[in-house]
C-alpha atoms as a PDB file:
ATOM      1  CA  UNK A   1    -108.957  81.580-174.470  1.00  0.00           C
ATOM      2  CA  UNK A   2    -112.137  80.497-176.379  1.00  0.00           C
ATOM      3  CA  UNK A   3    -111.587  79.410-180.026  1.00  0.00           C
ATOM      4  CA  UNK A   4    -112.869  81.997-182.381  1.00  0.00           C
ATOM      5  CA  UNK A   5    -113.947  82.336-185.752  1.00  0.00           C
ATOM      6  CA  UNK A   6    -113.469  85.424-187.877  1.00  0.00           C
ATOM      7  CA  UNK A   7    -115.508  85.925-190.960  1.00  0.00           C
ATOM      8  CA  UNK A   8    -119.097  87.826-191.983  1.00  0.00           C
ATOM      9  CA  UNK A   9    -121.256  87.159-189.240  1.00  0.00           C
ATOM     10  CA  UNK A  10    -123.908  88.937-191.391  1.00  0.00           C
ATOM     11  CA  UNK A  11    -123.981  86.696-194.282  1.00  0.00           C
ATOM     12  CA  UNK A  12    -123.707  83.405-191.564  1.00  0.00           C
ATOM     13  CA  UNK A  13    -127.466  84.989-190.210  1.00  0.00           C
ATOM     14  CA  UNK A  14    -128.872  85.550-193.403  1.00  0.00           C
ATOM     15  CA  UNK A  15    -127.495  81.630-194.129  1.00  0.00           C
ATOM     16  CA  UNK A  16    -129.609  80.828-191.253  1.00  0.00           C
ATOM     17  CA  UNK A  17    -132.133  82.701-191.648  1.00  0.00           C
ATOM     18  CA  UNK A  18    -132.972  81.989-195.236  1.00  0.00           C
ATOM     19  CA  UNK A  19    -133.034  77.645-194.231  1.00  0.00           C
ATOM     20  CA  UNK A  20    -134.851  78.827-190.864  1.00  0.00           C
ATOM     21  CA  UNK A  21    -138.018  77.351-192.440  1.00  0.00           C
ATOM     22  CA  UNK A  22    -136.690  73.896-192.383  1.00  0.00           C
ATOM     23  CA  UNK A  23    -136.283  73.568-188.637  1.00  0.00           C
ATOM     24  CA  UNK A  24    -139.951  74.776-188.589  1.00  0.00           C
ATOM     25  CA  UNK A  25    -141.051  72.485-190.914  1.00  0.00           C
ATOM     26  CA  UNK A  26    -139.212  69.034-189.489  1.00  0.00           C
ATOM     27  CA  UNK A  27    -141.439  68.290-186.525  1.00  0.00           C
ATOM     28  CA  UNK A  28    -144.447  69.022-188.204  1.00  0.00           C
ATOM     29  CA  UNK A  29    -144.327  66.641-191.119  1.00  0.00           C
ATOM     30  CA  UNK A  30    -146.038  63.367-191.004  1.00  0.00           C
ATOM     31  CA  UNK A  31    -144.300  60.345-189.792  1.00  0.00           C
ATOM     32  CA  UNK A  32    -142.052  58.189-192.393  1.00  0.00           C
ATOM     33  CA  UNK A  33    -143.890  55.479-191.161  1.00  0.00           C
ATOM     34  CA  UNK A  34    -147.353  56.816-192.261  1.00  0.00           C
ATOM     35  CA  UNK A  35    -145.340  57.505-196.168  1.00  0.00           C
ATOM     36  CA  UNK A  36    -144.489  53.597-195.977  1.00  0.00           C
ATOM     37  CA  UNK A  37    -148.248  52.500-195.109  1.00  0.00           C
ATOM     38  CA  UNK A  38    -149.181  54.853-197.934  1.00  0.00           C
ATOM     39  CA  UNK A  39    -147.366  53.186-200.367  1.00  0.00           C
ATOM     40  CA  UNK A  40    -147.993  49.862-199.388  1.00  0.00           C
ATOM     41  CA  UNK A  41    -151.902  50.665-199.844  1.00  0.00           C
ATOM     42  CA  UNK A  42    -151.135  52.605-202.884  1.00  0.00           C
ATOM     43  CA  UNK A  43    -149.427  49.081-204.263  1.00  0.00           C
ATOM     44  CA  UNK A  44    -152.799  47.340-203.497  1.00  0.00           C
ATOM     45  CA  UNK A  45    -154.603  50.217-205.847  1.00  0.00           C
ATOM     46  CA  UNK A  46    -156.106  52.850-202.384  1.00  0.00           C
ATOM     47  CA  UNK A  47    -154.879  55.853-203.132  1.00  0.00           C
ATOM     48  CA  UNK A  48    -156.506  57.198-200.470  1.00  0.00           C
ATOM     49  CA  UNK A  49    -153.601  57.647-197.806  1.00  0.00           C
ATOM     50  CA  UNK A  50    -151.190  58.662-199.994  1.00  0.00           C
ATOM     51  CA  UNK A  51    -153.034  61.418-201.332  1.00  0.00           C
ATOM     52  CA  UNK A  52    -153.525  62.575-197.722  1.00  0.00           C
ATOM     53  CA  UNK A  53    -150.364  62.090-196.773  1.00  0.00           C
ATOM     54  CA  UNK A  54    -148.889  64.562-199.185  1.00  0.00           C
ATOM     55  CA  UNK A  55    -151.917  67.232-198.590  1.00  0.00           C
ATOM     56  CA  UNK A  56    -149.863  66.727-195.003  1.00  0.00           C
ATOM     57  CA  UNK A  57    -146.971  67.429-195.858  1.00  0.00           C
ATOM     58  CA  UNK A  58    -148.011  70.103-198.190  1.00  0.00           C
ATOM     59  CA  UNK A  59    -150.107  72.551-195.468  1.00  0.00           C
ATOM     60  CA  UNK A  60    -146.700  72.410-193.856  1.00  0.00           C
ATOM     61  CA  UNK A  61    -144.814  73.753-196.621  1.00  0.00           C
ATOM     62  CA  UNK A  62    -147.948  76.209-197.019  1.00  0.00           C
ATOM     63  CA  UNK A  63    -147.290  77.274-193.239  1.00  0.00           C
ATOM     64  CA  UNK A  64    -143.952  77.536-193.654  1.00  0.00           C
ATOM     65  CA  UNK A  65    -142.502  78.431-197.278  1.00  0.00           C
ATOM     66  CA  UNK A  66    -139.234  78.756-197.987  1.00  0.00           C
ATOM     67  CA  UNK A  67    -137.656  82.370-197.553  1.00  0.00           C
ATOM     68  CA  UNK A  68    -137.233  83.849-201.245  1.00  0.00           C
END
């Protein structure tokens, strides 16, 4: 016998459904690696790939915005 779970499968989907926009958003984002590099050159006073960095990371948010 399979183990089951009883409870309100409707408001587990709408759970999922509402965070749905994170999974979307994960392999999208740029690379922690390219955030490091960022700051690094931000330390040395080029702000130039941090700024682009988070115009990245913000078109993804932009494509996919959280549910309301």
């Amino acid at each position: 016998m399979p183990n089951t779970i009883n409870g309100d499968n409707g408001a587990v989907q709408a759970y999922i459904d509402a965070h749905a926009y994170i999974a979307k958003r994960q392999p999208e984002y740029p690379p922690l690696t390219d955030l490091a590099d960022a700051l690094y050159h931000q330390s040395k006073g080029d702000e130039t790939k941090l700024t682009a960095y988070l115009a990245k990371c913000e078109a993804v948010k932009t494509k996919y915005p959280k549910s309301s």
